[in-house]
C-alpha atoms as a PDB file:
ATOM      1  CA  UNK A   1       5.336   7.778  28.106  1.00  0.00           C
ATOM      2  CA  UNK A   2       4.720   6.201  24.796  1.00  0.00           C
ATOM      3  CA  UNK A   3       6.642   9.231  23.063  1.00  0.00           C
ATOM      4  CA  UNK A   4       9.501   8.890  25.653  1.00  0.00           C
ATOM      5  CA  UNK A   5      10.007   4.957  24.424  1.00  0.00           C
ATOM      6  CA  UNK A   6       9.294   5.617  21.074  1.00  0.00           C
ATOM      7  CA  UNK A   7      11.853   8.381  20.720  1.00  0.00           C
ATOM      8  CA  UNK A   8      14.452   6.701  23.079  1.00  0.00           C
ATOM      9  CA  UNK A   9      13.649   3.757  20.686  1.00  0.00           C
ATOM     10  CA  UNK A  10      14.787   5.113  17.581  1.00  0.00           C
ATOM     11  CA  UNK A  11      17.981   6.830  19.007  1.00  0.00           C
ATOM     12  CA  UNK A  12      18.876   3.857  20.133  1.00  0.00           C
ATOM     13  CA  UNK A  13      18.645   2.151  16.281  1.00  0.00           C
ATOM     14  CA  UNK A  14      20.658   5.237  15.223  1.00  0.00           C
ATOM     15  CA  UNK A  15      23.379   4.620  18.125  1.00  0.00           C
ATOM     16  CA  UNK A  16      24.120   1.020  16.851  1.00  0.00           C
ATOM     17  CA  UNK A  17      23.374   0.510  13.300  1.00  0.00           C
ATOM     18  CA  UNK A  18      25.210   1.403  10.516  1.00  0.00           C
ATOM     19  CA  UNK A  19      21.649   2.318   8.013  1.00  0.00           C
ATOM     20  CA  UNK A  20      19.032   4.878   8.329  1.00  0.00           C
ATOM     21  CA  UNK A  21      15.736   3.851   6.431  1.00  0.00           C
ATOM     22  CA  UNK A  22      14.318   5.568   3.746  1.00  0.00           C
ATOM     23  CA  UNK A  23      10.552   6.161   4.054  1.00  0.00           C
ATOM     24  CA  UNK A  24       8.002   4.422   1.983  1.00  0.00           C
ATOM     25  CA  UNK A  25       4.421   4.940   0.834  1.00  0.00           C
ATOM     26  CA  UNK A  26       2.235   2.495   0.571  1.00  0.00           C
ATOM     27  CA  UNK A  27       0.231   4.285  -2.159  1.00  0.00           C
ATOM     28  CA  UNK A  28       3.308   4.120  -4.552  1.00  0.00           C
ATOM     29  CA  UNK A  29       1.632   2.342  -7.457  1.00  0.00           C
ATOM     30  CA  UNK A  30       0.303   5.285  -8.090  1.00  0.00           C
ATOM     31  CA  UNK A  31       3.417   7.416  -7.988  1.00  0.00           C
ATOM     32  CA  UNK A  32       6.406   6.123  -9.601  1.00  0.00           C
ATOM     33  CA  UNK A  33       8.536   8.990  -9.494  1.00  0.00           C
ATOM     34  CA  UNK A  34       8.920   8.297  -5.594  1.00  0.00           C
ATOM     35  CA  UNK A  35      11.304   5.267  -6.347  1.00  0.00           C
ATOM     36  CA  UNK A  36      12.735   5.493  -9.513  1.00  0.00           C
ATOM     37  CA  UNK A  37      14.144   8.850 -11.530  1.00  0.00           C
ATOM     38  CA  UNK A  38      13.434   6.978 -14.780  1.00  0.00           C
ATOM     39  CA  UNK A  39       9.792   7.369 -14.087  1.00  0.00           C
ATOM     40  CA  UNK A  40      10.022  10.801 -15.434  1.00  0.00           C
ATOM     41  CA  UNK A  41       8.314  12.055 -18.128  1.00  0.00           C
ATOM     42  CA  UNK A  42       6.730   8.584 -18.268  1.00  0.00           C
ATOM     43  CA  UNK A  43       3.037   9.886 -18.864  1.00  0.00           C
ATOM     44  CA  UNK A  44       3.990  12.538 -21.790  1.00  0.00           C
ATOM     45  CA  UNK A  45       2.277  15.205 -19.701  1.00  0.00           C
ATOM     46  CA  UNK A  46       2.536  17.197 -16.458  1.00  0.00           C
ATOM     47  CA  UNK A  47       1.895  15.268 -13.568  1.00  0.00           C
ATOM     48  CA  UNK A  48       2.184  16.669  -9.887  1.00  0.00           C
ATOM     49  CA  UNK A  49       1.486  14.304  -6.828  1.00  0.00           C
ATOM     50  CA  UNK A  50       1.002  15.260  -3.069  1.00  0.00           C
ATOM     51  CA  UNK A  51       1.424  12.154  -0.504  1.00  0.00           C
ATOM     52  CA  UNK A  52       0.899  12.669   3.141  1.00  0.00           C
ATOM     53  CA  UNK A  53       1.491   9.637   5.653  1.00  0.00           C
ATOM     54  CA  UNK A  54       0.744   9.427   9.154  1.00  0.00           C
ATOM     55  CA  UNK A  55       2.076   6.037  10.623  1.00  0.00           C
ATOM     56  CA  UNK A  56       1.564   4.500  13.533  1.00  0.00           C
ATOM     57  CA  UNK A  57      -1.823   6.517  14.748  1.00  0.00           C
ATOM     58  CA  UNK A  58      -2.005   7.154  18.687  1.00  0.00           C
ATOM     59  CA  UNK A  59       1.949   7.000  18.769  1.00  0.00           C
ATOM     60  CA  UNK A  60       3.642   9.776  20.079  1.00  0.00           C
ATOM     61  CA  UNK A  61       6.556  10.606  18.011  1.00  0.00           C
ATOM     62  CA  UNK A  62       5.316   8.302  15.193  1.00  0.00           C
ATOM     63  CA  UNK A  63       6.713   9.007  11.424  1.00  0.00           C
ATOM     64  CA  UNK A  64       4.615  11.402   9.088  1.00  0.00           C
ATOM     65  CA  UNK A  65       5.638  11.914   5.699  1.00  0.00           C
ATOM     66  CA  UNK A  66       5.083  14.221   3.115  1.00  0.00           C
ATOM     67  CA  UNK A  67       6.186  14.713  -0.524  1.00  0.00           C
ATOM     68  CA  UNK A  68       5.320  16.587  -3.361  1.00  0.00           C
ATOM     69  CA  UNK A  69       6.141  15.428  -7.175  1.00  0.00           C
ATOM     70  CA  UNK A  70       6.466  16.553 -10.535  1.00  0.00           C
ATOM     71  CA  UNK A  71       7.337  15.541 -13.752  1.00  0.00           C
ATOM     72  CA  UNK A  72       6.520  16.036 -17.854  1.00  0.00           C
ATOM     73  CA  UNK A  73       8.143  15.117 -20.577  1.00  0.00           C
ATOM     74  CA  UNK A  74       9.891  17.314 -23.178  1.00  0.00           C
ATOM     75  CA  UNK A  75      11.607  17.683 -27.020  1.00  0.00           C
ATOM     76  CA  UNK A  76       9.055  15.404 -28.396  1.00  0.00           C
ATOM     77  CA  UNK A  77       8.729  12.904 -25.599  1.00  0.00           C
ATOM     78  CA  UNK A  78      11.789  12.290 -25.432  1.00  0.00           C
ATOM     79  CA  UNK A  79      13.010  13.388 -22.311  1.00  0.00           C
ATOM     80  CA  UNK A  80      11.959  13.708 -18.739  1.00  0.00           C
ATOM     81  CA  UNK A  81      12.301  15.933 -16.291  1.00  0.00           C
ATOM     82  CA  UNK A  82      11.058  15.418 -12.392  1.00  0.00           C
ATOM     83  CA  UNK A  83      11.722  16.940  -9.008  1.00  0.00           C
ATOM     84  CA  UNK A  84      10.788  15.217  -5.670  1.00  0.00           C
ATOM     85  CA  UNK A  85      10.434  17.397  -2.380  1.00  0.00           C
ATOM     86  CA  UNK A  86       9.633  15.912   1.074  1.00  0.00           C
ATOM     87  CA  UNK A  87       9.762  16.793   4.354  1.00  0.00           C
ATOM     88  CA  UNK A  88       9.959  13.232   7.120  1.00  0.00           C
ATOM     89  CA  UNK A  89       9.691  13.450  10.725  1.00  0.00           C
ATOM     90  CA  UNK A  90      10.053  11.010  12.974  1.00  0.00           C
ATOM     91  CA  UNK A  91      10.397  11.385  16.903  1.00  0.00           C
ATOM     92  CA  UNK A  92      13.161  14.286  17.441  1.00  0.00           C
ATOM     93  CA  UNK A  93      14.176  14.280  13.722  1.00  0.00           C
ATOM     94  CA  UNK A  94      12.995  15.986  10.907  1.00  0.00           C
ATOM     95  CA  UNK A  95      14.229  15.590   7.508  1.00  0.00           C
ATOM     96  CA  UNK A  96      14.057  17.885   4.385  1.00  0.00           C
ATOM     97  CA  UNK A  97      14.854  16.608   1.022  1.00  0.00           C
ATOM     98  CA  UNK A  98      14.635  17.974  -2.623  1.00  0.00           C
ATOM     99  CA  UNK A  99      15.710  16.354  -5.690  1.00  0.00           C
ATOM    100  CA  UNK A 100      15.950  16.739  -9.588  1.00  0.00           C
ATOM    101  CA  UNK A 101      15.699  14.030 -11.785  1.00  0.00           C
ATOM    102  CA  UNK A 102      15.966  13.837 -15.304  1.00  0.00           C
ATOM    103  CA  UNK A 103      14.846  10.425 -18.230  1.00  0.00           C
ATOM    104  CA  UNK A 104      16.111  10.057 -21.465  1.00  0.00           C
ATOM    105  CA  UNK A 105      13.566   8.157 -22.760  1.00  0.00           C
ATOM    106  CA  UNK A 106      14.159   5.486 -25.894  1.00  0.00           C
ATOM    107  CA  UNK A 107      11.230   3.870 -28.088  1.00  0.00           C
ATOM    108  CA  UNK A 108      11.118   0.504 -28.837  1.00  0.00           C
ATOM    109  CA  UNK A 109       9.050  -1.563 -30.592  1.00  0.00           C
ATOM    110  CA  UNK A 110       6.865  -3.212 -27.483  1.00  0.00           C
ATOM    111  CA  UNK A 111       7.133   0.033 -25.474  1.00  0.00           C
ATOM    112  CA  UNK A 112       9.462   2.789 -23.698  1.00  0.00           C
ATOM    113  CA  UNK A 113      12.922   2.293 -22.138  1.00  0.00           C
ATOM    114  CA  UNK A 114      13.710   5.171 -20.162  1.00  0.00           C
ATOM    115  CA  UNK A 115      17.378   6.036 -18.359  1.00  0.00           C
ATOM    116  CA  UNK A 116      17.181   7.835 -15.324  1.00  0.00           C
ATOM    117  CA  UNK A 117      19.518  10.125 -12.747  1.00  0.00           C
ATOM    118  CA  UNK A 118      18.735  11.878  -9.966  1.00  0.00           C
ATOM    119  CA  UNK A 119      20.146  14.588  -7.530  1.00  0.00           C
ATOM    120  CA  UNK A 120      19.661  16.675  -4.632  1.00  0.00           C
ATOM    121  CA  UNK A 121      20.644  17.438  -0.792  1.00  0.00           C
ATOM    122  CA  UNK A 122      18.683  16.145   2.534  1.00  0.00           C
ATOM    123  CA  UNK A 123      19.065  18.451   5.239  1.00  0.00           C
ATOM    124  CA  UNK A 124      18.461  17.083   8.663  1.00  0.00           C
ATOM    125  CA  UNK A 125      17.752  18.425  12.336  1.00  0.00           C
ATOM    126  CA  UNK A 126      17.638  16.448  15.674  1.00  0.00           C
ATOM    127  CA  UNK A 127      16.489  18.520  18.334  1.00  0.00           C
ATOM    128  CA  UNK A 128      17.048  16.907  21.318  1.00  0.00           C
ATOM    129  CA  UNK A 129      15.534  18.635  23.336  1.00  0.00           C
ATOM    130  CA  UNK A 130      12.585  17.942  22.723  1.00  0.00           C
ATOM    131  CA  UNK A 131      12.737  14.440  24.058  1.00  0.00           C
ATOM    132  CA  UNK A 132      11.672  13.385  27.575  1.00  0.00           C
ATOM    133  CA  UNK A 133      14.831  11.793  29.352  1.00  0.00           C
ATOM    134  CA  UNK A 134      16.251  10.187  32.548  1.00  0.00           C
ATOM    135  CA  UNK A 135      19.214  12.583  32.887  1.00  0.00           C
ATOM    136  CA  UNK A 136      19.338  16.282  31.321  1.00  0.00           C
ATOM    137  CA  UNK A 137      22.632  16.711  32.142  1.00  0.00           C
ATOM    138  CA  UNK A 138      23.155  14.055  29.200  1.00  0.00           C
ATOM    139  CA  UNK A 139      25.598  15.708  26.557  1.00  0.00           C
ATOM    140  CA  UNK A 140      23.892  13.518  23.987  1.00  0.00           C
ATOM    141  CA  UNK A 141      20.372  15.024  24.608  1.00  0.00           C
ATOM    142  CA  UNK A 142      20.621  18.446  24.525  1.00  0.00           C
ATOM    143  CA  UNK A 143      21.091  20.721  21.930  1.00  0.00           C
ATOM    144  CA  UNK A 144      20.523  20.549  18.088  1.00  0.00           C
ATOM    145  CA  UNK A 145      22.428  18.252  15.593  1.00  0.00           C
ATOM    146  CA  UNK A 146      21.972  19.967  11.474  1.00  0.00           C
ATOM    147  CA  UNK A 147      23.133  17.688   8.905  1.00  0.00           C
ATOM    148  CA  UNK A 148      23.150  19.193   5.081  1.00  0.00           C
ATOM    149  CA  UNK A 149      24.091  15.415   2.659  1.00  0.00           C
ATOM    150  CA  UNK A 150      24.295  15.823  -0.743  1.00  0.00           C
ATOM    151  CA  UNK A 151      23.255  12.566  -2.591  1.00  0.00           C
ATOM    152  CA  UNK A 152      22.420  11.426  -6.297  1.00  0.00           C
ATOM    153  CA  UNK A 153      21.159   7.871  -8.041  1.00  0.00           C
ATOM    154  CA  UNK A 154      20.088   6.053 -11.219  1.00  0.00           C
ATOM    155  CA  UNK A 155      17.342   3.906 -12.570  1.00  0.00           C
ATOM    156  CA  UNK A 156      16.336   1.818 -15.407  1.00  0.00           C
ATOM    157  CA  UNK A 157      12.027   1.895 -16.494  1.00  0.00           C
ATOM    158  CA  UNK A 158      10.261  -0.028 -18.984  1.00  0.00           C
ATOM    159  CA  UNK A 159       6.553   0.575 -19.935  1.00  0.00           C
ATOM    160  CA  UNK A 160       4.100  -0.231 -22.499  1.00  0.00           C
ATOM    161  CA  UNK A 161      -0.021   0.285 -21.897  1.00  0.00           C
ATOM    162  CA  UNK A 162      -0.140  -3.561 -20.519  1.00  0.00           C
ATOM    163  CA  UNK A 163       3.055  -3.779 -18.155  1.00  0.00           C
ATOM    164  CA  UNK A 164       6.408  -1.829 -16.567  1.00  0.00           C
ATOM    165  CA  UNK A 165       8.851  -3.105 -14.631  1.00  0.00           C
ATOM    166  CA  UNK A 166      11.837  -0.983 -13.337  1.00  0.00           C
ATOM    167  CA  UNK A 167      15.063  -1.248 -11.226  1.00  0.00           C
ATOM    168  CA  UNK A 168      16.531   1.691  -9.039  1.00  0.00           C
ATOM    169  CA  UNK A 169      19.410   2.979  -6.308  1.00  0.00           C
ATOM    170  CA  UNK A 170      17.899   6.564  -6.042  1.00  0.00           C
ATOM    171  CA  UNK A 171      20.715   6.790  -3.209  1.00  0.00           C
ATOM    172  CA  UNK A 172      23.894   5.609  -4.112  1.00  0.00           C
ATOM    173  CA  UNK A 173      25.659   7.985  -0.790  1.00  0.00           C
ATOM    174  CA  UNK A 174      25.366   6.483   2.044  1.00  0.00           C
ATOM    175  CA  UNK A 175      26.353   9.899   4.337  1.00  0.00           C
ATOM    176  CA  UNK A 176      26.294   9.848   8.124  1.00  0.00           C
ATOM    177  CA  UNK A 177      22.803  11.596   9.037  1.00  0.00           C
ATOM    178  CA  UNK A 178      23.885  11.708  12.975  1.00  0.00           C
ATOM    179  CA  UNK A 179      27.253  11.977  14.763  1.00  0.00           C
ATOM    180  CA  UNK A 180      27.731  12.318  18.272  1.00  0.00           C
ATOM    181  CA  UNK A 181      31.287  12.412  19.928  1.00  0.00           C
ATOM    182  CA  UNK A 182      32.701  11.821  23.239  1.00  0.00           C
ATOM    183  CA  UNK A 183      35.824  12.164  24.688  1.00  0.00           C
ATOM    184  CA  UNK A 184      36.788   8.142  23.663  1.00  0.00           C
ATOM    185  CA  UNK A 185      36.023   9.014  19.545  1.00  0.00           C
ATOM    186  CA  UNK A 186      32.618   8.570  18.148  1.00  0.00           C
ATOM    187  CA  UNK A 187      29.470   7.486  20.090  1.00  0.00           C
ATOM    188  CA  UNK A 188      27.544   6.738  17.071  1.00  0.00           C
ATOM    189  CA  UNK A 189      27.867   6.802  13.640  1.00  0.00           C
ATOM    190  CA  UNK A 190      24.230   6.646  11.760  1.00  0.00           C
ATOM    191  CA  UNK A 191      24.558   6.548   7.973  1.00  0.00           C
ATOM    192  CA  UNK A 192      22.157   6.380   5.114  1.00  0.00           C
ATOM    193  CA  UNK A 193      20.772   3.261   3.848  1.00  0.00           C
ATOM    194  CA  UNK A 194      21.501   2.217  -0.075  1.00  0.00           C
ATOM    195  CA  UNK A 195      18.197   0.924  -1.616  1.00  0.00           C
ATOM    196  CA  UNK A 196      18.081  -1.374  -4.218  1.00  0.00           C
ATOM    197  CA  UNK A 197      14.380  -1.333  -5.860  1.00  0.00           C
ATOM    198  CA  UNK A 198      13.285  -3.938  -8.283  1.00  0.00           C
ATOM    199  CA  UNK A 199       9.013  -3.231  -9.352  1.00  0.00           C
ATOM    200  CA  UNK A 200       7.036  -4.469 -12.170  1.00  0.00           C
ATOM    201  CA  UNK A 201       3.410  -5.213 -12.836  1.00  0.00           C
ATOM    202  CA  UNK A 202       1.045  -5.849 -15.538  1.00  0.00           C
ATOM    203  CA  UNK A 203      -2.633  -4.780 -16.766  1.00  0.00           C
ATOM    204  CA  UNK A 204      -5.063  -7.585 -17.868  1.00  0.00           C
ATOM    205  CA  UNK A 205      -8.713  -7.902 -18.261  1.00  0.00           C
ATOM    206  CA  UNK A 206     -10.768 -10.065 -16.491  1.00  0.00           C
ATOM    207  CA  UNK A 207     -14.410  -8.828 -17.483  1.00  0.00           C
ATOM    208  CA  UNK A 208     -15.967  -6.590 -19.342  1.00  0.00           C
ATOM    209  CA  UNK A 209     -14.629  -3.171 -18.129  1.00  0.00           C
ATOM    210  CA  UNK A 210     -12.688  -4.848 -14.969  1.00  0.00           C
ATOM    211  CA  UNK A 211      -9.257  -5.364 -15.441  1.00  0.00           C
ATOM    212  CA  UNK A 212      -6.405  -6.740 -12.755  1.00  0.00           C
ATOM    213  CA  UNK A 213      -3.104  -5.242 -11.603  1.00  0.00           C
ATOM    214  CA  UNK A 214      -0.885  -7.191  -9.556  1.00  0.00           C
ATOM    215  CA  UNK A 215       2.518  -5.665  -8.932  1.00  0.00           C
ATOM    216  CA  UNK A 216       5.374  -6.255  -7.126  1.00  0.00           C
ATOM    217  CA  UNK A 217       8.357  -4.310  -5.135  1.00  0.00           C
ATOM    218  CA  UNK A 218      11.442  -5.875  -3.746  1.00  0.00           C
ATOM    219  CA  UNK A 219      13.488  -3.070  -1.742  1.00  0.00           C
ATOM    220  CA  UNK A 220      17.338  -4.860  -0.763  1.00  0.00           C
ATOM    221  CA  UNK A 221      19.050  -2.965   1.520  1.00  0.00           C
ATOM    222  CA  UNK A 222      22.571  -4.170   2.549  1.00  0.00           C
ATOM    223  CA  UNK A 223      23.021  -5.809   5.623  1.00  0.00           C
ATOM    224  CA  UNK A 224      19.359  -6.506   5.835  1.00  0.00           C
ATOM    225  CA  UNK A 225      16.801  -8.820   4.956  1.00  0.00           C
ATOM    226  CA  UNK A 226      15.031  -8.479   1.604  1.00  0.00           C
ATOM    227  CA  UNK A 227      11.472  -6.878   1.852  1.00  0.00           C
ATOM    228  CA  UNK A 228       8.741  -7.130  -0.327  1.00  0.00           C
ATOM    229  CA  UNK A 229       5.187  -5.876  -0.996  1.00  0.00           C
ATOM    230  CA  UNK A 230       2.881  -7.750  -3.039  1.00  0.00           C
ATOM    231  CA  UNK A 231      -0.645  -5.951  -4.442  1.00  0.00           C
ATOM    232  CA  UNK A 232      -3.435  -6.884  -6.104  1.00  0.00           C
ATOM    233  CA  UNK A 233      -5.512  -3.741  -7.880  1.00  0.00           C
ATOM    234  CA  UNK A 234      -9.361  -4.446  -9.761  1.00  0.00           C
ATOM    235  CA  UNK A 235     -10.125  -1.429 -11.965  1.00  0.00           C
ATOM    236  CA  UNK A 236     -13.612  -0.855 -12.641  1.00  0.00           C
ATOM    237  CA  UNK A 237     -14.415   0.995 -15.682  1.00  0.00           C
ATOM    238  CA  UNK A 238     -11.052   2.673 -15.862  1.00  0.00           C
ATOM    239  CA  UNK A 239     -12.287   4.774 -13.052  1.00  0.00           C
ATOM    240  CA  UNK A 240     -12.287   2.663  -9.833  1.00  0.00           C
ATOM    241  CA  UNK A 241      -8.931   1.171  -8.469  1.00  0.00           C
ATOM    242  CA  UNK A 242      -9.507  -1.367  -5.114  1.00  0.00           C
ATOM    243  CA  UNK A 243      -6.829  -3.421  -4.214  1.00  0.00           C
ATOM    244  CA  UNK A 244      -5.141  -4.971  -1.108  1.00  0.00           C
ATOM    245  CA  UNK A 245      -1.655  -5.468  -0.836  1.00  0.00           C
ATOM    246  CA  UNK A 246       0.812  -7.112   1.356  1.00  0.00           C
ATOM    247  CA  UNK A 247       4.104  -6.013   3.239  1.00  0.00           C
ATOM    248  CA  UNK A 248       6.333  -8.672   4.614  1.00  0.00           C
ATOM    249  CA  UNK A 249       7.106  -6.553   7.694  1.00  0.00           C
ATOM    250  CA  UNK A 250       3.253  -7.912   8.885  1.00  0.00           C
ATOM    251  CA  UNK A 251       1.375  -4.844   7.319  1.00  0.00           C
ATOM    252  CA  UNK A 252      -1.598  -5.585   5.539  1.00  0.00           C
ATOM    253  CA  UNK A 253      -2.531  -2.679   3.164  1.00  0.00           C
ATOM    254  CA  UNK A 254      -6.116  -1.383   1.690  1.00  0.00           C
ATOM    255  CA  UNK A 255      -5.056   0.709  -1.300  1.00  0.00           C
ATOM    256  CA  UNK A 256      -7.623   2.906  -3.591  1.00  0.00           C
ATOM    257  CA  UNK A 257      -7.835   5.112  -6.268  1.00  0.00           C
ATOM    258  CA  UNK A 258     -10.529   7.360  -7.857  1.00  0.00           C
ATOM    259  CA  UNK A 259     -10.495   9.304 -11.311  1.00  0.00           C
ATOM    260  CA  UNK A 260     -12.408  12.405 -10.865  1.00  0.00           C
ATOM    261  CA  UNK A 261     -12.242  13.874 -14.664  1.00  0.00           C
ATOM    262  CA  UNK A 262      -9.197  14.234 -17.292  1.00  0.00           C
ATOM    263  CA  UNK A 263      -7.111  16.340 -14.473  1.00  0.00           C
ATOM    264  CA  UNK A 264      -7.815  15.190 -10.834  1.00  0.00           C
ATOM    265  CA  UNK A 265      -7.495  11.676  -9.051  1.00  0.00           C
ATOM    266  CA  UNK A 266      -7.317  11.079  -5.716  1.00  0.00           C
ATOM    267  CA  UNK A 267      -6.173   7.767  -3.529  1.00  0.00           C
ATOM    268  CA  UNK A 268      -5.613   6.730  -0.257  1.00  0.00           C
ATOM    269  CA  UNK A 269      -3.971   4.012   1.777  1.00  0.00           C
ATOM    270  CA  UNK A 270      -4.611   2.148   5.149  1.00  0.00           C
ATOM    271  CA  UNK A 271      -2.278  -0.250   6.361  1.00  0.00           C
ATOM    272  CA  UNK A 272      -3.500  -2.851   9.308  1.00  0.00           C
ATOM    273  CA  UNK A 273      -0.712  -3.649  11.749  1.00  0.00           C
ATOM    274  CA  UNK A 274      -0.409  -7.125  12.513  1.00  0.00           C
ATOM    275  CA  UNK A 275       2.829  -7.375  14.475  1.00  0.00           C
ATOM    276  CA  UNK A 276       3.071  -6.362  18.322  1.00  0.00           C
ATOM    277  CA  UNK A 277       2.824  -2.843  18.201  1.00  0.00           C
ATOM    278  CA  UNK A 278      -0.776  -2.912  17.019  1.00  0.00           C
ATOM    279  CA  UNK A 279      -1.793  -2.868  20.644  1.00  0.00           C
ATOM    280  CA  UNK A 280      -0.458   0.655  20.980  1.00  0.00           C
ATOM    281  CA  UNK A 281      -1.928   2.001  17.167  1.00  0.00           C
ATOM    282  CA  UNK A 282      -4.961   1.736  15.208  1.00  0.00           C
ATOM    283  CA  UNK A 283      -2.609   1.603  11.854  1.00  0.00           C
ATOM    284  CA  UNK A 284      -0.722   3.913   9.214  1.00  0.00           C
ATOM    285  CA  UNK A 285      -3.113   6.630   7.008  1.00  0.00           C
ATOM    286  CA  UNK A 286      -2.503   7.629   3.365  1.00  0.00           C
ATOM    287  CA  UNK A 287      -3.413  10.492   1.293  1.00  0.00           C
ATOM    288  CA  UNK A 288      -2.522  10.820  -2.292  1.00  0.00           C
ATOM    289  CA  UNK A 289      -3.995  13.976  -4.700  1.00  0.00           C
ATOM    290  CA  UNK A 290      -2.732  14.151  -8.391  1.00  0.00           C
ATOM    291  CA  UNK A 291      -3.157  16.821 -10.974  1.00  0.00           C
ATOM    292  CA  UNK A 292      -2.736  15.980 -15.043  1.00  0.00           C
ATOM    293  CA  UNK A 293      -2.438  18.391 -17.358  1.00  0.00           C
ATOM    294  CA  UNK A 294      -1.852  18.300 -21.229  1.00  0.00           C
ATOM    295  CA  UNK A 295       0.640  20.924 -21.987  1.00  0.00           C
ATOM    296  CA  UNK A 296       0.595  22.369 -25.533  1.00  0.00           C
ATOM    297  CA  UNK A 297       3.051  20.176 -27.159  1.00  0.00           C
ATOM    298  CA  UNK A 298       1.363  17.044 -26.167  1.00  0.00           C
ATOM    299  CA  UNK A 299       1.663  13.939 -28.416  1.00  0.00           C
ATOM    300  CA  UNK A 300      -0.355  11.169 -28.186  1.00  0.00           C
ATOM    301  CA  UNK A 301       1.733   8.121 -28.563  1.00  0.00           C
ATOM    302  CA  UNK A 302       0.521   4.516 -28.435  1.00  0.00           C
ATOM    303  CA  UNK A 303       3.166   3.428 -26.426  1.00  0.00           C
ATOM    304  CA  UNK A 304       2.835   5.221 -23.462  1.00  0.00           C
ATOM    305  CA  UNK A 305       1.709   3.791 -20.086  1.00  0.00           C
ATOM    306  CA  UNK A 306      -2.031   4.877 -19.274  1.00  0.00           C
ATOM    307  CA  UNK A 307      -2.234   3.059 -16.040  1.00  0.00           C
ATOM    308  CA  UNK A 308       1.119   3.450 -14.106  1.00  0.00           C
END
């Protein structure tokens, strides 16, 4: 039953709104290349990120999310060079993405201005079948709806070792991701959302080895309310990251982060529902895992970011 409203739920967002969301992670702090293609190449060495979400635990049909990044920096630090893959699923639709991205990266004297593009496809599939409903004889669920959108975007990212702040549309398309027809013309017309990301946050210390990372995000997506998350991080020894953080859609986020040695770290994420469908879940689950690596024609430069 709960997968039947759930499902039935969403198609029913699709059927009368004009924007499909983009998911979100709440461990994102910790991987920049998510929301913004200027991130790139932002650590001078190879990073690669897995993320897996499950949202909404005990929910049939719930969104799970997973991505894998990359990115490393090349001719002298200079530039960057990134690709995102993820794969989204939410009730009867799954969504496949991949993406290149690519920072030319500019030195300043108090820290790194990087220019970023990005570009890929998402390829979608709504299986319809899949779904519990009144009527089978339905025209609208039955069958399978495949939707291949190509889709590119930009962003600005400034870093030193004590702050970074950045601005991003890494979707600038907004292509229709589900059209049904009936005999009258279109029965729905679901279409990408545009993103408009603004971050930044800042390192201080507050004892000796504890330091303090608050951060913000502001996501504006047209014909929508602004949202925001607002986090708090304590890093112990430069090993240890706690933090809580908040999300103005009522979520209410424990985030952490562990350095293992020079090449592994791994965080997670739990986010506490407080609006009404809490009754139904227990609350979203995070995963992060990243590798580092020092290629061969590392250079050490004073500039770069060591905790973003």
């Amino acid at each position: 039953m709960k997968k039947l409203i759930f499902t039935l739920g969403i198609l029913m967002v699709s059927f009368s709104s004009f924007a499909q969301l983009r998911p979100l992670t709440s461990t994102y702090p910790f991987n920049g290349l998510l929301i913004n293609p200027a991130y790139a190449g932002s650590l001078n060495l190879l990073s690669v990120t897995a993320v897996h979400r499950r949202q909404w635990l005990n929910v049939d049909g719930a969104p799970t999310f997973t991505a894998l990044t990359a990115h490393n920096s090349f001719m002298s630090n200079r530039i960057g060079v990134g690709l995102y893959a993820a794969n989204d699923q939410i009730g009867a639709h799954v969504t496949n993405s991949l993406y290149g991205s690519y920072a030319y990266k500019i030195k300043t004297g108090i820290g790194i201005l990087a220019l970023g593009l990005q570009g890929g496809f998402d390829s979608r599939r709504s299986d319809f079948s899949e779904l519990e409903v009144f009527d089978s004889s339905d025209p609208y669920f039955s069958g399978t709806v495949n939707r291949f959108t190509p889709n590119f975007g930009t962003g600005v990212y400034f870093a030193n070792p004590n702050m970074y702040a950045g601005i991003s549309v890494p979707y600038l398309l907004e292509n229709k991701t589900l059209v049904l027809e009936d005999e009258d013309g279109l029965a729905s017309d679901s279409r990408e959302s545009r993103y408009y990301y603004a971050t930044g946050g800042v390192i201080f210390p507050v004892a000796p080895n504890i330091k303090l990372s608050p951060s913000v995000l502001l996501r504006i997506q047209e014909q929508n309310r602004i949202a925001y998350d607002i986090s708090g991080i304590v890093i112990f020894e430069d090993i240890a990251y706690v933090g809580l953080s908040y999300r103005n859609s009522n979520d209410i986020t424990f985030i952490g982060q562990l350095i293992l040695n020079e090449n592994f770290r791994v965080g997670y994420a739990y986010d506490a529902t407080t609006s009404e469908i809490n009754t139904e879940t227990t609350g979203s689950h995070e995963v992060l895992v990243n590798y580092r690596i020092k290629l061969h024609n590392y250079k050490k430069d004073p500039e770069c970011p060591v905790y973003f």
